[in-house]
Structure formats: C-alpha cells, structure tokens
C-alpha atoms as a PDB file:
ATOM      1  CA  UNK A   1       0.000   0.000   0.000  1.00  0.00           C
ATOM      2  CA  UNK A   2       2.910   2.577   0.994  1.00  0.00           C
ATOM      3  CA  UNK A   3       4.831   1.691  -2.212  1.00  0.00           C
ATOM      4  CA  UNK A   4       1.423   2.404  -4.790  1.00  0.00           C
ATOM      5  CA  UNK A   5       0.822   5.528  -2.727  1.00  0.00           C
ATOM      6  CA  UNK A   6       4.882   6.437  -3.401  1.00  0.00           C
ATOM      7  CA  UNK A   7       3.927   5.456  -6.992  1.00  0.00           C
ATOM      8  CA  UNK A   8       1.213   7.989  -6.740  1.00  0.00           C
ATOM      9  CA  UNK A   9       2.644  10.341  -5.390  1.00  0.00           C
ATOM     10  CA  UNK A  10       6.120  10.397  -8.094  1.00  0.00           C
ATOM     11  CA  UNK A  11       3.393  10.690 -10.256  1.00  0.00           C
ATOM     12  CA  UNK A  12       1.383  13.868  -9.076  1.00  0.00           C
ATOM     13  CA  UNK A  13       5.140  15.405  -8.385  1.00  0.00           C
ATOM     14  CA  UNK A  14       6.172  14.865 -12.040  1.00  0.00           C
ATOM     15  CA  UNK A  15       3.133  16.258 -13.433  1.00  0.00           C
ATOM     16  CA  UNK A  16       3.455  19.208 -10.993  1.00  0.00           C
ATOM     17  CA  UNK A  17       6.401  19.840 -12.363  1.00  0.00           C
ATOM     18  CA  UNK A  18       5.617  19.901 -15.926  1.00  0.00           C
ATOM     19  CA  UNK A  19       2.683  22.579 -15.057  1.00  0.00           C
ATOM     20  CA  UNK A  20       5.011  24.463 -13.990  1.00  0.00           C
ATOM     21  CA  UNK A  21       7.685  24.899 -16.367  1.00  0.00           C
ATOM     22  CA  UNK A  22       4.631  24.710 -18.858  1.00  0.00           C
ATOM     23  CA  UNK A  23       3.347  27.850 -17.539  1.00  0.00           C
ATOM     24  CA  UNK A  24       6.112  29.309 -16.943  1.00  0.00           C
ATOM     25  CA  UNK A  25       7.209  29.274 -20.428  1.00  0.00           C
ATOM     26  CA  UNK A  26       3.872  30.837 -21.235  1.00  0.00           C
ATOM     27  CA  UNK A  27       4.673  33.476 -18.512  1.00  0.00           C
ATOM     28  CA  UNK A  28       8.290  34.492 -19.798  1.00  0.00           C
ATOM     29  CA  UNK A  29       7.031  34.408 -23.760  1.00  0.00           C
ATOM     30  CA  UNK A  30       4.320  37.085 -22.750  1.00  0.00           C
ATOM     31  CA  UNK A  31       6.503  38.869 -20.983  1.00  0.00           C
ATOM     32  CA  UNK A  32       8.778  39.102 -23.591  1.00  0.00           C
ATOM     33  CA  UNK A  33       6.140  40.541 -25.791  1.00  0.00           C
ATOM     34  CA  UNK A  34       5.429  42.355 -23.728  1.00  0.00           C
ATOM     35  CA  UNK A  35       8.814  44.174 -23.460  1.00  0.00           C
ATOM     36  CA  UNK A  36       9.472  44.194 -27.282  1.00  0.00           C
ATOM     37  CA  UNK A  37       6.033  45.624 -27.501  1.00  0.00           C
ATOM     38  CA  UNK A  38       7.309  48.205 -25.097  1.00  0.00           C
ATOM     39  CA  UNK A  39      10.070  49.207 -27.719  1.00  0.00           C
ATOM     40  CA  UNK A  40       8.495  48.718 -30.635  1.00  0.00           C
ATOM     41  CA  UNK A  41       4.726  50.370 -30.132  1.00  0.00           C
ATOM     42  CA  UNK A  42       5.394  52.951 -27.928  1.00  0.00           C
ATOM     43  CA  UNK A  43       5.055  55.738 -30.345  1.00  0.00           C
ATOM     44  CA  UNK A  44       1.903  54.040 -32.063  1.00  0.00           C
ATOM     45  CA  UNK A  45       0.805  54.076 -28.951  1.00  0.00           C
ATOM     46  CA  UNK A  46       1.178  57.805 -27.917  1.00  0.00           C
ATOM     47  CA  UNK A  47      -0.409  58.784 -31.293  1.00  0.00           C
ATOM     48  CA  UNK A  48      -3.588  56.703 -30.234  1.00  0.00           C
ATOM     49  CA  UNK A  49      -3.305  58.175 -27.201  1.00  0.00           C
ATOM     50  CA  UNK A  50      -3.457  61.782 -29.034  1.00  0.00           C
ATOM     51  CA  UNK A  51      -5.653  61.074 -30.993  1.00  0.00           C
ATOM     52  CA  UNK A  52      -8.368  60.115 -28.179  1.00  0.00           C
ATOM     53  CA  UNK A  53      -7.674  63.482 -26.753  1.00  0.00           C
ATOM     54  CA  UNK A  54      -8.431  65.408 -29.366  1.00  0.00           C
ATOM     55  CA  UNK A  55     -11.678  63.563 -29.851  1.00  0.00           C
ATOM     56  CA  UNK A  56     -12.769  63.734 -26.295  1.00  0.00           C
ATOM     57  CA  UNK A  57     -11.960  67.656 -26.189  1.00  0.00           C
ATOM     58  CA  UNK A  58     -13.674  68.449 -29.052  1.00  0.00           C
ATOM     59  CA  UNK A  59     -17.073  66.915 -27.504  1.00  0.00           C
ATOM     60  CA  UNK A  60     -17.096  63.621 -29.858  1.00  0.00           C
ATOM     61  CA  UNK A  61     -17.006  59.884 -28.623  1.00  0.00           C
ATOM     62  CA  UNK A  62     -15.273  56.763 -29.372  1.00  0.00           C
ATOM     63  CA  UNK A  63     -17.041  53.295 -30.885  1.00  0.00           C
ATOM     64  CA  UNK A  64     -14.982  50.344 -29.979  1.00  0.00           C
ATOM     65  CA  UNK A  65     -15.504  46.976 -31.373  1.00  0.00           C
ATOM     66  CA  UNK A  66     -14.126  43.597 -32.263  1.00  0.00           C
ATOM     67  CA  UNK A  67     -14.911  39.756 -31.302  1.00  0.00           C
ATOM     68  CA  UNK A  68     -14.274  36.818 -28.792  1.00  0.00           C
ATOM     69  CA  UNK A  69     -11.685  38.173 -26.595  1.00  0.00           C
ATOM     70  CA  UNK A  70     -11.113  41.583 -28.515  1.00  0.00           C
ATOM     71  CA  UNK A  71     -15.317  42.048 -27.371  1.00  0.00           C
ATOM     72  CA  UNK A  72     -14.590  42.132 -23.963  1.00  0.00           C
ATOM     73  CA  UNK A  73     -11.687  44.125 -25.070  1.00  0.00           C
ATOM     74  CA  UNK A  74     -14.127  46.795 -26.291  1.00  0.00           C
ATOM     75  CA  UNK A  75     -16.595  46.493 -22.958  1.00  0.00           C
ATOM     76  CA  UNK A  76     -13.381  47.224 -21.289  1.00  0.00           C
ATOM     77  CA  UNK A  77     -12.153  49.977 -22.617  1.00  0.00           C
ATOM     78  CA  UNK A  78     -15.251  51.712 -23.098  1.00  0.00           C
ATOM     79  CA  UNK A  79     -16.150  51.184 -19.080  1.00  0.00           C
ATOM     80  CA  UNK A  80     -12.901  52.443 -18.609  1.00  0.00           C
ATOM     81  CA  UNK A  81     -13.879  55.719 -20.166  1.00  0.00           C
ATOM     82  CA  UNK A  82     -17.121  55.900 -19.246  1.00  0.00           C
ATOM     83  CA  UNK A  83     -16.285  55.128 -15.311  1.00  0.00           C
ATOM     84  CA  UNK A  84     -12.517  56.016 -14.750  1.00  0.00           C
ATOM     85  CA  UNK A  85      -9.325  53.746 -14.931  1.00  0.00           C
ATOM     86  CA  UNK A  86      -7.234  56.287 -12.402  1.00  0.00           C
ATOM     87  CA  UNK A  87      -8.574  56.549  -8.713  1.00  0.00           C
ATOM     88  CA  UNK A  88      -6.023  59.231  -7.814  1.00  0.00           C
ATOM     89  CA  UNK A  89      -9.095  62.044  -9.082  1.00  0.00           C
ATOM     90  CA  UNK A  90     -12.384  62.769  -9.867  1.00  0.00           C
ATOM     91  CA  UNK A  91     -13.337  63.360 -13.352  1.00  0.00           C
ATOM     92  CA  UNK A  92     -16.624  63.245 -15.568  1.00  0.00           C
ATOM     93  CA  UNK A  93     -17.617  59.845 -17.433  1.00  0.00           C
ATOM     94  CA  UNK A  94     -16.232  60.191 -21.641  1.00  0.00           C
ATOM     95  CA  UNK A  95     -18.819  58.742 -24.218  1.00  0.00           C
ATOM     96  CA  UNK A  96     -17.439  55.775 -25.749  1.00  0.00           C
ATOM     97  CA  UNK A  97     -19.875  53.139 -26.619  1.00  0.00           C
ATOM     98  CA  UNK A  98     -18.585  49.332 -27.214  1.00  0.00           C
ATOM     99  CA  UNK A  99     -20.587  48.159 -30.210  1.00  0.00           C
ATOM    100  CA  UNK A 100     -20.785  44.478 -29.214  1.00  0.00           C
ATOM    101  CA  UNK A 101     -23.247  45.010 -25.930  1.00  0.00           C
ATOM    102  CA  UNK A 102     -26.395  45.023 -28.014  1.00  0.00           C
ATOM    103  CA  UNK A 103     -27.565  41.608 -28.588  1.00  0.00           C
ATOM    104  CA  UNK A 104     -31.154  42.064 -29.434  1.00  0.00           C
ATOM    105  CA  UNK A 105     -29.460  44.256 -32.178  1.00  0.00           C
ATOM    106  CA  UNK A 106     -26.523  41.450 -32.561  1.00  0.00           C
ATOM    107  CA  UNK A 107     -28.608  38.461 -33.004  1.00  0.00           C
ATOM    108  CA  UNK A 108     -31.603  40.676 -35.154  1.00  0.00           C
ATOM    109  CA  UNK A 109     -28.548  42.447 -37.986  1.00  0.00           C
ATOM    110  CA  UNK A 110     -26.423  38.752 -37.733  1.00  0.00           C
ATOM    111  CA  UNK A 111     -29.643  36.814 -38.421  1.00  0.00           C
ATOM    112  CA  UNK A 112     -31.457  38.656 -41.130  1.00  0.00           C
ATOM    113  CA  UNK A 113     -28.213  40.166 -42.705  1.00  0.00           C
ATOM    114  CA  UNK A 114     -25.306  38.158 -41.627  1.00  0.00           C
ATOM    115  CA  UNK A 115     -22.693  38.907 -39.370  1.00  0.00           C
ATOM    116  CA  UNK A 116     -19.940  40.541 -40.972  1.00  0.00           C
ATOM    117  CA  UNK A 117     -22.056  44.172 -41.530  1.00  0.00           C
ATOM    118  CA  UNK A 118     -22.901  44.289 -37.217  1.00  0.00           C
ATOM    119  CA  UNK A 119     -20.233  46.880 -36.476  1.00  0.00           C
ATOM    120  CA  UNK A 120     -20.980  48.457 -39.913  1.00  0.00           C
ATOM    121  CA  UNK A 121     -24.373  48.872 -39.276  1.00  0.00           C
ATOM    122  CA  UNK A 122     -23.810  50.651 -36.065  1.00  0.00           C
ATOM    123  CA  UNK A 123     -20.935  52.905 -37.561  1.00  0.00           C
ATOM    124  CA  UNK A 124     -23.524  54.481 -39.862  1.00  0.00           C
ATOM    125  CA  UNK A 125     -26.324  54.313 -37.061  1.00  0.00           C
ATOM    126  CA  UNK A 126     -24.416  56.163 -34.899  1.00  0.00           C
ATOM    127  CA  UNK A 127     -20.959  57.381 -35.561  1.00  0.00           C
ATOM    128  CA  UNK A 128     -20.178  61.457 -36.586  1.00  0.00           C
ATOM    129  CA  UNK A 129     -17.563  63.058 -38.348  1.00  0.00           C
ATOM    130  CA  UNK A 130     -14.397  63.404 -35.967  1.00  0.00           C
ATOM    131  CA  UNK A 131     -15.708  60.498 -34.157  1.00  0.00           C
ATOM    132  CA  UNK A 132     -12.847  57.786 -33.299  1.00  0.00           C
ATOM    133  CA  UNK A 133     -13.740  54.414 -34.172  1.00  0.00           C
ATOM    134  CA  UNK A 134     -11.329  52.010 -32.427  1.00  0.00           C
ATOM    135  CA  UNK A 135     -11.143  48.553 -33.868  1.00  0.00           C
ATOM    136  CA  UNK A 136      -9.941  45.577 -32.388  1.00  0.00           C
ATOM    137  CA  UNK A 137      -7.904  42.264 -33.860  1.00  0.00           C
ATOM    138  CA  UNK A 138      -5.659  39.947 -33.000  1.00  0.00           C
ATOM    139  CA  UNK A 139      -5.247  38.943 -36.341  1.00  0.00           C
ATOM    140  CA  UNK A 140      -5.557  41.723 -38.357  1.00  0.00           C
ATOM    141  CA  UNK A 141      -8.629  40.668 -40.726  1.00  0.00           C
ATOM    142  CA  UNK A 142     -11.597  40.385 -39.352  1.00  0.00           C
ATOM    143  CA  UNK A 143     -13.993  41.157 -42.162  1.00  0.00           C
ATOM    144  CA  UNK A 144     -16.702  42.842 -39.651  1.00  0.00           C
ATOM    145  CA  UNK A 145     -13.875  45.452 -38.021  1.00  0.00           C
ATOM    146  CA  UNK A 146     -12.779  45.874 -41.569  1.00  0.00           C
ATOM    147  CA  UNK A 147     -16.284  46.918 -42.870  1.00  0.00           C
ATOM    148  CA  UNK A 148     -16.699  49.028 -39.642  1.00  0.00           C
ATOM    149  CA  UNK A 149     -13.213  50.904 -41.079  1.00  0.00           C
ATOM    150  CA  UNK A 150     -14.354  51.297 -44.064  1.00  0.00           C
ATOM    151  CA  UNK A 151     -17.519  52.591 -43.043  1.00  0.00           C
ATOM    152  CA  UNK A 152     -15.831  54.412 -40.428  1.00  0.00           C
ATOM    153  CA  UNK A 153     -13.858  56.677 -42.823  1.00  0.00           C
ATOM    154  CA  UNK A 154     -16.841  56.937 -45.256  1.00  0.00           C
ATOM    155  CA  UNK A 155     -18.897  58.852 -42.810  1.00  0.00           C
ATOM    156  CA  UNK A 156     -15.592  60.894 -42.034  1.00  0.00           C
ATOM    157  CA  UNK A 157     -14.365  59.400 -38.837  1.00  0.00           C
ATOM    158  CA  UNK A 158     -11.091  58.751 -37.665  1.00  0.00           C
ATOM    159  CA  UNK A 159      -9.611  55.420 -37.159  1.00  0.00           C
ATOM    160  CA  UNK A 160      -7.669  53.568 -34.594  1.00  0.00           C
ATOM    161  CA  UNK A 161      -6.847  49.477 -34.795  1.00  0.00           C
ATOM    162  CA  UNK A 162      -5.745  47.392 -32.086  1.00  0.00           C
ATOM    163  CA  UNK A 163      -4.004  45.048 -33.846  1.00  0.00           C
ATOM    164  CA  UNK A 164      -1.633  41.638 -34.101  1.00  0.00           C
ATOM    165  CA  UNK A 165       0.883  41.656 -37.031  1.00  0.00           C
ATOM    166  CA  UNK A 166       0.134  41.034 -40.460  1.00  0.00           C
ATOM    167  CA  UNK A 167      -3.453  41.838 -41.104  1.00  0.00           C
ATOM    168  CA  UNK A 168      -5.048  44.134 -44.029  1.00  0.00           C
ATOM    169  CA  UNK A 169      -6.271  46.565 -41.148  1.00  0.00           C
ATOM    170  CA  UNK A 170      -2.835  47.792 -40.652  1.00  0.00           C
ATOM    171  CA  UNK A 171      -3.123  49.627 -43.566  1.00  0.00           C
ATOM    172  CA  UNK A 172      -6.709  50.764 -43.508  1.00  0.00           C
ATOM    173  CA  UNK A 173      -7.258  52.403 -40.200  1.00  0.00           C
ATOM    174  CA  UNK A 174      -5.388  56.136 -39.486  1.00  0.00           C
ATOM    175  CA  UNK A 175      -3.392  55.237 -36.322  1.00  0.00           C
ATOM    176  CA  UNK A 176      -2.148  51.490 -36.258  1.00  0.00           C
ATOM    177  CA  UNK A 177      -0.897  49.679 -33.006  1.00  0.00           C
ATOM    178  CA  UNK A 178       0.544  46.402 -34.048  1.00  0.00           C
ATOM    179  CA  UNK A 179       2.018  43.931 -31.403  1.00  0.00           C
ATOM    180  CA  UNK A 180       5.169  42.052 -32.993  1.00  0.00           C
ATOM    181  CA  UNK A 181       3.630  38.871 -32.912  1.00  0.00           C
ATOM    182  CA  UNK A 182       0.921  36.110 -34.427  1.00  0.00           C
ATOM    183  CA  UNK A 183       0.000  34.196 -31.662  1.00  0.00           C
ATOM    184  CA  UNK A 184      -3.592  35.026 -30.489  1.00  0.00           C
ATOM    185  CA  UNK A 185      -3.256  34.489 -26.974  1.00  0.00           C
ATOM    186  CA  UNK A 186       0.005  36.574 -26.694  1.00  0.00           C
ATOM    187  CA  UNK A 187      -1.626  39.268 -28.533  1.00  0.00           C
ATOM    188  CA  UNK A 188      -4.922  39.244 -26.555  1.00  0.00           C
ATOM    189  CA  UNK A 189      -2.504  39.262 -23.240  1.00  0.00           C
ATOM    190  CA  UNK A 190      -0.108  42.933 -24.498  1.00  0.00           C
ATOM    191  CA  UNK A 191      -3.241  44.380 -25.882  1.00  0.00           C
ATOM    192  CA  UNK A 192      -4.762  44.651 -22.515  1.00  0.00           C
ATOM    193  CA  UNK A 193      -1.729  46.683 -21.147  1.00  0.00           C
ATOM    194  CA  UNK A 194      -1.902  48.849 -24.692  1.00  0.00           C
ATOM    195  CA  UNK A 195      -5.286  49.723 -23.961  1.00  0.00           C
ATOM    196  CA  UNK A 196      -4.647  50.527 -20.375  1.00  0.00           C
ATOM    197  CA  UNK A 197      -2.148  52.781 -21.232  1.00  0.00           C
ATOM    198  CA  UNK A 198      -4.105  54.179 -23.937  1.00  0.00           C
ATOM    199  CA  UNK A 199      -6.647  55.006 -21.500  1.00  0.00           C
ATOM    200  CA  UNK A 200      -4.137  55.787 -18.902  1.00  0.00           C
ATOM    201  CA  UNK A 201      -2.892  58.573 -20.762  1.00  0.00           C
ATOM    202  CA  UNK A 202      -5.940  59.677 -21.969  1.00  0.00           C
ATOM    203  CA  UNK A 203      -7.425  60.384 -18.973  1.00  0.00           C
ATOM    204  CA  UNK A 204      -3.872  61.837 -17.346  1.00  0.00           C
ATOM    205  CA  UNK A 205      -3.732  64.711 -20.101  1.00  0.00           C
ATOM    206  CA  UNK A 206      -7.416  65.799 -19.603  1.00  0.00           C
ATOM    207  CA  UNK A 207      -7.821  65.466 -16.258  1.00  0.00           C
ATOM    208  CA  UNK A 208      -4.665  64.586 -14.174  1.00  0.00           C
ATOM    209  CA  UNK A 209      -2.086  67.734 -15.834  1.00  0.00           C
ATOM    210  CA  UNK A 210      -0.186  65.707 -17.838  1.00  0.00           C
ATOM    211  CA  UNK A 211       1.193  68.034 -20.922  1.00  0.00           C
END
C-alpha cells in the first residue's frame, strides 16, 4: 500500500512539475512581448493616445468593437472611459460606446443580414464626423472590423486598430498599433496593457495635468 501511494505520489510530483515549467514558459514568452512591444509600439501608442484626446476635447465619442476576446476588449475599454481607470481624481464619465453590448441588435442584424455588416451597421447608425472608431484584432482581418473601417472613414471618422501583425487593417485604419507577434493568446494578453495605457494617458492629459 505505501509503495502504490509512493507510486502515486512520483506521479502527481512529475506532473506538478511539468505545469510548472509549462506555464512558466507561457509566462516568460508574454513577458517578452510584452517588453518588445514596449520598444516597438510605444510611439503608435502615444499617437492613439493623441488622438483620443483630441476627440474627447472636441465633444465627440469613441465606438470600440471587435470579437471573442477583442469584445470584452471593447466592454473594457469603453467602461474604462465611461467610469474612470485612475482613482487618484475625480473626473466626468467620456462617451465611448462598445458596439458588441447590443444583442437584441446582434442576433436581429447577424440573423437577417449576416454577421460581418454588425459593427458596420452601427458605424452608420451612430458614428459622426471626428468620431474615433477604435477597432480591435488579434489577427488583423476580421472582415466585420474591416467593414466598420471602411464605413468608419466613409462617414468621415477617424480610425484607430488594435491590432496583431500582419493583417489588411494595418493599412486601412489612421493610427495602427501592431504587437510584434501572431500568436492570439500573446496578442490578446499585451493588448490589454496597450489599452490601459491608452486610456491611462488619456485620462492623465485631460484630467490629471499631464502636458
């Protein structure tokens, strides 16, 4: 009986073990995206960054949108905005709407019309001129965030894309932030901390004095 349970127990301590340096890898090949993110974006990032400001101080708002992860991505970011990322002051909510919250909308455009015009439909529904749309991608191509672009500069609003490398939307949207790598989980993980910062900065220049 003590030797199966030493059996068992070599067992559970192997597989422990290879948890562990599985997830670590994981960890360290983030993190390293992370930091050549860091390098790479960082001026993408402050032009997003700008750009936002000059769209919230001119009294326009930002649509965000994209799917799966880069959805919640867009309920993030606009609650961010809307509510406050900083608790170091008070400020007033900023009108950015996440176009992926709707799902009586959603499900009624997706079923009668298909699914690739949803973000499109609400571009034209509701976006302005000088509006930001932000657009969200790990890969790049999503043919609903693309239409959304498209529309997006149609109706004469700017563009911002949240993006992983290699995808047509680098070149189609006015302000590009591409994380130097393919791998969607990776992405997903250093586009959180873009749009933090984004946000972060956003809210420091109109609120918090930083010039």
């Amino acid at each position: 009986m003590a030797e199966h349970a030493t059996i068992i127990d070599s067992k559970e301590s192997t597989e422990t073990e290879q948890w562990r340096a599985h997830a670590y890898e994981h960890m360290m090949q983030s993190a390293e995206i992370q930091r050549r993110s860091a390098d790479m974006c960082l001026d993408s990032i402050l032009s997003a960054a700008s750009l936002m400001v000059e769209c919230f101080r001119a009294g326009n708002k930002v649509l965000i949108c994209g799917n799966g992860g880069s959805a919640a991505d867009a309920q993030h970011m606009a609650a961010e905005f809307v509510s406050r990322l900083s608790k170091d002051f008070e400020r007033p909510g900023l009108p950015a709407i996440a176009l992926t919250t709707d799902t009586s909308f959603l499900t009624a455009y997706a079923n009668d019309c298909g699914y690739e015009g949803v973000f499109e439909r609400q571009v034209l529904a509701l976006g302005k001129p000088e509006d930001v749309l932000i657009g969200i991608s790990t890969s790049g191509n999503s043919p609903n965030v693309i239409k959304s672009v498209l529309a997006a500069r149609e109706r004469g609003l700017r563009t911002i894309g949240f993006l992983g490398e290699g995808g047509a939307l680098t070149g189609l949207v006015d302000r590009a932030v591409v994380v130097p790598s393919r791998d969607t989980q990776h992405v997903q993980e250093v586009l959180l901390t873009i749009e933090h910062t984004v946000c972060l900065l956003t809210e420091q220049a109109l609120f918090g004095g930083l010039h």
